[in-house]
N, C-alpha and C. Protein backbone atom coordinates (compact mmCIF):
# COMPACT_ATOMS: atom_id res chain seq x y z
N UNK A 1 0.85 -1.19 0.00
CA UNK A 1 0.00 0.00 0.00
C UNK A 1 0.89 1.25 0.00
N UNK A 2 0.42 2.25 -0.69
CA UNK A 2 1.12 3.24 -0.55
C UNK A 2 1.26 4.61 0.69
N UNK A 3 1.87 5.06 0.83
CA UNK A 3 2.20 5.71 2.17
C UNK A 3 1.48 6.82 2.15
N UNK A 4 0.90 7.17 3.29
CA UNK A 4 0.00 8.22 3.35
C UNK A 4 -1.93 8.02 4.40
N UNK A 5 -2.48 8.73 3.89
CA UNK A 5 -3.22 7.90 4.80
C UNK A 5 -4.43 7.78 3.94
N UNK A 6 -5.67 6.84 4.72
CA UNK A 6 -7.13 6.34 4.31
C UNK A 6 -7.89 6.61 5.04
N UNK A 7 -9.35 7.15 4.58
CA UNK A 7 -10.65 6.71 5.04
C UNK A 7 -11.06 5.96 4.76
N UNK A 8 -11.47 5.12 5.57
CA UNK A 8 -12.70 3.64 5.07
C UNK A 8 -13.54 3.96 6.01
N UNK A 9 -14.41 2.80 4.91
CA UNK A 9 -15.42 2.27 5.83
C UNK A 9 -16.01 0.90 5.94
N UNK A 10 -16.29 0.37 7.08
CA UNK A 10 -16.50 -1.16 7.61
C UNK A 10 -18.03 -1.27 7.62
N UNK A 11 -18.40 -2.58 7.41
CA UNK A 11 -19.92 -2.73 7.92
C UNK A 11 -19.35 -4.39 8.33
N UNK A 12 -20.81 -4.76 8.66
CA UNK A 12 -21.02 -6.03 9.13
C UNK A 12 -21.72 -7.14 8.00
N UNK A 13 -22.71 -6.45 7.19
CA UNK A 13 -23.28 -6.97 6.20
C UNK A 13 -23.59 -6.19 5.28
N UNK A 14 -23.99 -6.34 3.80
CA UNK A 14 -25.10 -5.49 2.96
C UNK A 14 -25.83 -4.70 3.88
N UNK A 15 -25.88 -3.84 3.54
CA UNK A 15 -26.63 -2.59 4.46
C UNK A 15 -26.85 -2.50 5.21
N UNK A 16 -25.77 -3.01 6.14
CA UNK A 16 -25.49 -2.44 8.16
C UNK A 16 -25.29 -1.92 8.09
N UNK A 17 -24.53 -1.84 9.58
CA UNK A 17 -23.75 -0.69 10.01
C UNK A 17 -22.90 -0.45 9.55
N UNK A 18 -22.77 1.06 9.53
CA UNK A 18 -21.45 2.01 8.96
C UNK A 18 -20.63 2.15 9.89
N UNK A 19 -19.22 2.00 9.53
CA UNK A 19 -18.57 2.78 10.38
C UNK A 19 -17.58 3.75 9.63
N UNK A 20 -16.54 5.00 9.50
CA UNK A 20 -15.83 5.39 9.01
C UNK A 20 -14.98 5.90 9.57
N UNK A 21 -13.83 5.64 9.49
CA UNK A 21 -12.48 5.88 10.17
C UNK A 21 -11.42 6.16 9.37
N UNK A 22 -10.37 6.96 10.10
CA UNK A 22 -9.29 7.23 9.32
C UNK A 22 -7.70 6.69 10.16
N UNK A 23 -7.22 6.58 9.34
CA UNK A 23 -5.49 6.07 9.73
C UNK A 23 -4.41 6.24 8.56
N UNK A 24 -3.24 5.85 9.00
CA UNK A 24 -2.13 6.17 8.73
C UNK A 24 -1.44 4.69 8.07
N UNK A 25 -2.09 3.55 8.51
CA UNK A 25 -1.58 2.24 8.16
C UNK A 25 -2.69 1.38 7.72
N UNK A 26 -3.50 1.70 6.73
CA UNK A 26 -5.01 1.00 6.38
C UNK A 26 -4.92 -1.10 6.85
N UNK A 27 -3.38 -1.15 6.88
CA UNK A 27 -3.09 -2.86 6.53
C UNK A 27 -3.10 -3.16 8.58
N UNK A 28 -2.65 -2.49 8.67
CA UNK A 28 -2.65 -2.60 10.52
C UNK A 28 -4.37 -2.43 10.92
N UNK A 29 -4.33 -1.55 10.48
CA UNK A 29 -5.99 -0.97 11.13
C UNK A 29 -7.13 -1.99 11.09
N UNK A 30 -7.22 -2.51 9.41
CA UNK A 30 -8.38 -3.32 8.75
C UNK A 30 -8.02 -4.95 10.04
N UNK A 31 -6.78 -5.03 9.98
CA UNK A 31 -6.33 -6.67 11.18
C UNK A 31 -6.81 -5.94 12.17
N UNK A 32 -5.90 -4.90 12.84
CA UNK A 32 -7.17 -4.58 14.73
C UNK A 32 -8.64 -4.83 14.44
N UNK A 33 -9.27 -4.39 13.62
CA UNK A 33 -10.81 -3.80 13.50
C UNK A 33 -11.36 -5.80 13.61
N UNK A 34 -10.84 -6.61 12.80
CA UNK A 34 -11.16 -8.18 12.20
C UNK A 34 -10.78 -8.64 13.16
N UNK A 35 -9.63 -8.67 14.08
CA UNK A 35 -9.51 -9.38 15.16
C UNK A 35 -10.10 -8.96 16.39
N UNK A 36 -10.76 -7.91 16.53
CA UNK A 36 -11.42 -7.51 17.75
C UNK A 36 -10.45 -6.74 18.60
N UNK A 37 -9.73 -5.87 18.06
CA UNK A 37 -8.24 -5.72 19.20
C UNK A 37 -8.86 -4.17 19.51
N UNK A 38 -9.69 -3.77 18.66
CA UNK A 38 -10.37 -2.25 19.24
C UNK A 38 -11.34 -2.11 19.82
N UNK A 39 -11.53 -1.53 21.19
CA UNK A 39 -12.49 -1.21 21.86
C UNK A 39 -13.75 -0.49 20.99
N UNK A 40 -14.79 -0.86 21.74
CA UNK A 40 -15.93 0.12 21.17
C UNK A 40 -16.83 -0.22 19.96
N UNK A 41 -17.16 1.35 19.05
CA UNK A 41 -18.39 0.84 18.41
C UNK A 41 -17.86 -0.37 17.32
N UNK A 42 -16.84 -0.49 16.65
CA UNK A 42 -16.95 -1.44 15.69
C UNK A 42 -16.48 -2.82 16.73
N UNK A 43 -15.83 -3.01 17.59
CA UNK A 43 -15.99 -4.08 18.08
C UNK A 43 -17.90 -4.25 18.63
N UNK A 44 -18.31 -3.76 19.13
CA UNK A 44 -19.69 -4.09 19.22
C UNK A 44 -20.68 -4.45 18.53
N UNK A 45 -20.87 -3.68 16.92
CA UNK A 45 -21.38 -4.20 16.47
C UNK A 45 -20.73 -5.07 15.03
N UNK A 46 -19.52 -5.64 15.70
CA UNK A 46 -18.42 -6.36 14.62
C UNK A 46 -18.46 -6.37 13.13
N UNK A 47 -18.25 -5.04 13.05
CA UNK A 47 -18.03 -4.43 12.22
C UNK A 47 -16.31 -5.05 11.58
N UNK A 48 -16.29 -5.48 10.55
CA UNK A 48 -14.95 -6.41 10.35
C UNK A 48 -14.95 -6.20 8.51
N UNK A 49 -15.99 -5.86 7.69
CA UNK A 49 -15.69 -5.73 6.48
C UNK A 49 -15.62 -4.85 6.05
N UNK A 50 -14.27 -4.30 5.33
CA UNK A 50 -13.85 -3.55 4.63
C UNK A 50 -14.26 -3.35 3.56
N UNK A 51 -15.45 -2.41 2.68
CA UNK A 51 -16.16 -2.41 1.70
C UNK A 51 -15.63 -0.91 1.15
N UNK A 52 -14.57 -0.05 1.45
CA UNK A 52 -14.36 1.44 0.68
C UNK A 52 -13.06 2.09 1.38
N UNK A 53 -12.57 2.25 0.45
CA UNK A 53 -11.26 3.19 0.75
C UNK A 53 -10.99 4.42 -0.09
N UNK A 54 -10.27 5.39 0.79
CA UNK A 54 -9.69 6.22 -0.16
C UNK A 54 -8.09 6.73 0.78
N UNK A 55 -7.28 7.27 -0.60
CA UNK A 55 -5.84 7.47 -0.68
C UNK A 55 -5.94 8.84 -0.61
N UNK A 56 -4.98 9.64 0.28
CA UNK A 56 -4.79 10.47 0.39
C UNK A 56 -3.07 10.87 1.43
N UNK A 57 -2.67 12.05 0.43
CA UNK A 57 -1.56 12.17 0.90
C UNK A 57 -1.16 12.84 2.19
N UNK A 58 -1.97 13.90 2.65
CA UNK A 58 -1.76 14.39 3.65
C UNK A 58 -2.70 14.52 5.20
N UNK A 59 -2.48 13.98 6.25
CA UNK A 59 -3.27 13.88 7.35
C UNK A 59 -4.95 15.13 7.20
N UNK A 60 -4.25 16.00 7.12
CA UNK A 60 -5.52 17.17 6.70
C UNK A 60 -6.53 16.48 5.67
N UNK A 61 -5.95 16.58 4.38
CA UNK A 61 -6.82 15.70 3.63
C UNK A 61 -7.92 14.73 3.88
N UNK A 62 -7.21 13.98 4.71
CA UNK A 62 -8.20 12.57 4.98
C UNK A 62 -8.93 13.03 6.01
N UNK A 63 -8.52 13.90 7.07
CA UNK A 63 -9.17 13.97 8.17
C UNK A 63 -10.29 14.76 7.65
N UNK A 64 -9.99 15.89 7.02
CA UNK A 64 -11.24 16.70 6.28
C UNK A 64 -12.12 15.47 5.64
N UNK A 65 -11.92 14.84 4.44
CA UNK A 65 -12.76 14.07 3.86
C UNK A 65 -13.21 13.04 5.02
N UNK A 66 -12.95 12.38 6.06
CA UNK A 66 -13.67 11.81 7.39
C UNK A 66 -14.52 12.29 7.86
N UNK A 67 -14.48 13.28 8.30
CA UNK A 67 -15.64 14.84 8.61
C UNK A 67 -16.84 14.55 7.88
N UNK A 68 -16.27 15.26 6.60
CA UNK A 68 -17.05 15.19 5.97
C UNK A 68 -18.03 13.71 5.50
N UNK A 69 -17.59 12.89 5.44
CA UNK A 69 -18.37 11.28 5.08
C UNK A 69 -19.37 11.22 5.95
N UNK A 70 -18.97 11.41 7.25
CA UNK A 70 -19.56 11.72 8.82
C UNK A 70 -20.89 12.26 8.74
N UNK A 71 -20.52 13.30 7.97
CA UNK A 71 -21.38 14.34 7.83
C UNK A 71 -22.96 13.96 6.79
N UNK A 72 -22.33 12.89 5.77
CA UNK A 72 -23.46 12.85 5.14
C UNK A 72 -24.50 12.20 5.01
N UNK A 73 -25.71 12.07 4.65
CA UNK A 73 -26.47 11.03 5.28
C UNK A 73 -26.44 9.88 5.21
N UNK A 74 -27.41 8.58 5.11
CA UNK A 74 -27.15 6.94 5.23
C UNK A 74 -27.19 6.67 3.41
N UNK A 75 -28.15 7.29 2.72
CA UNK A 75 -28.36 6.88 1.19
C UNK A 75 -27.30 7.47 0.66
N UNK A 76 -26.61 8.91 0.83
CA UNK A 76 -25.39 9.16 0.37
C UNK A 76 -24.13 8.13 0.32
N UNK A 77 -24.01 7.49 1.55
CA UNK A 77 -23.16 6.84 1.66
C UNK A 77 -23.18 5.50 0.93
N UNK A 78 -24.72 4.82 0.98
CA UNK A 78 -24.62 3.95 0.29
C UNK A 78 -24.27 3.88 -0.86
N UNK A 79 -24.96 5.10 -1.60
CA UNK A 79 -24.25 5.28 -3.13
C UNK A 79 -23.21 5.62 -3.56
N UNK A 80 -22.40 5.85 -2.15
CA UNK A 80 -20.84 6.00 -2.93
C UNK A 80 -20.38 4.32 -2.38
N UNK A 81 -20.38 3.52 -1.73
CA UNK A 81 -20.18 2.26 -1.57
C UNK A 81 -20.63 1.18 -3.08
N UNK A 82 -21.91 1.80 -3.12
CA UNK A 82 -22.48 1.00 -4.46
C UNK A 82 -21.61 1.31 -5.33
N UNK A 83 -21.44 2.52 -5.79
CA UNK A 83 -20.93 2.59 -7.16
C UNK A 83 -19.88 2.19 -7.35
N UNK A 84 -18.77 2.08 -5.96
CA UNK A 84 -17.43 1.35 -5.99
C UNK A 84 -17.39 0.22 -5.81
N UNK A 85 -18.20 -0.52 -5.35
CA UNK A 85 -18.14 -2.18 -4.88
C UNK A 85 -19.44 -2.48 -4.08
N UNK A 86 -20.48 -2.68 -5.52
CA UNK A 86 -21.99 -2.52 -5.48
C UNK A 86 -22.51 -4.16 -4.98
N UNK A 87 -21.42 -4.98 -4.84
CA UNK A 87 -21.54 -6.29 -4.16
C UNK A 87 -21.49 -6.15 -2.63
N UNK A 88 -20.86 -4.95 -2.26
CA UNK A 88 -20.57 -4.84 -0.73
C UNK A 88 -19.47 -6.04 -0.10
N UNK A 89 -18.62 -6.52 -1.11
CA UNK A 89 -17.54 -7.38 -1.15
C UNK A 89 -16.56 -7.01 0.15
N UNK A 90 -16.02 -7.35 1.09
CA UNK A 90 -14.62 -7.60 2.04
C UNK A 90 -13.94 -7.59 0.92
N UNK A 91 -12.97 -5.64 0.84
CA UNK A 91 -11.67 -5.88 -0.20
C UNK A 91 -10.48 -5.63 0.67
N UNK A 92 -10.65 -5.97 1.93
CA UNK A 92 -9.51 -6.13 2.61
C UNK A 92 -8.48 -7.00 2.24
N UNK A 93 -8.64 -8.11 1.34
CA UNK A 93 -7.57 -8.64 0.83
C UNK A 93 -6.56 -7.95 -0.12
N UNK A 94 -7.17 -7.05 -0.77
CA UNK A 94 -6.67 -6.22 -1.87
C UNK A 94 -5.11 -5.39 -0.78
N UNK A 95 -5.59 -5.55 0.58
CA UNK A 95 -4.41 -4.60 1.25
C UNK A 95 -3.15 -5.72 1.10
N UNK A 96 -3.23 -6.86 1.74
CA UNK A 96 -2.08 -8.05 1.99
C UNK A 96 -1.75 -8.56 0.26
């Protein structure tokens, strides 16, 4: 993966729960989130599939576009999930 950082976002199934987070190591993060090693909302509602990413070079960047994802409503989000991976596929392999 290339250096810099990501927003994703995790669900549990086809049209669960959302979650969206940002980091610095998408390949570390996506293993804590799948093995249960993080406290809280995505360990609760095991939240473990990786269905959307984005690349960005500078901490500002991503953190702004996090905000903002945050910010928008549930059908927004779905349609940017759909249009990138409209199966709602685990592309966490795509990291290893």
């Amino acid at each position: 993966m290339p250096e810099g950082f990501f927003v994703y976002i995790l669900t549990n199934k086809k049209h669960g729960t959302l979650y969206i987070g940002m980091t610095n190591n998408i390949g570390r993060r996506i293993y804590e989130h799948q093995n249960g090693l993080i406290e809280g909302f995505t360990k609760k509602y095991n939240l473990k599939k990786l269905i959307y990413y984005e690349h960005y070079e500078t901490h500002d960047e991503a953190f702004t576009r996090e905000r903002r994802l945050k910010d928008w409503n549930r059908d927004w989000k779905i349609k940017l999930i759909e249009t990138n991976n409209p199966e709602w596929k685990d592309i966490s392999t795509e990291l290893y």
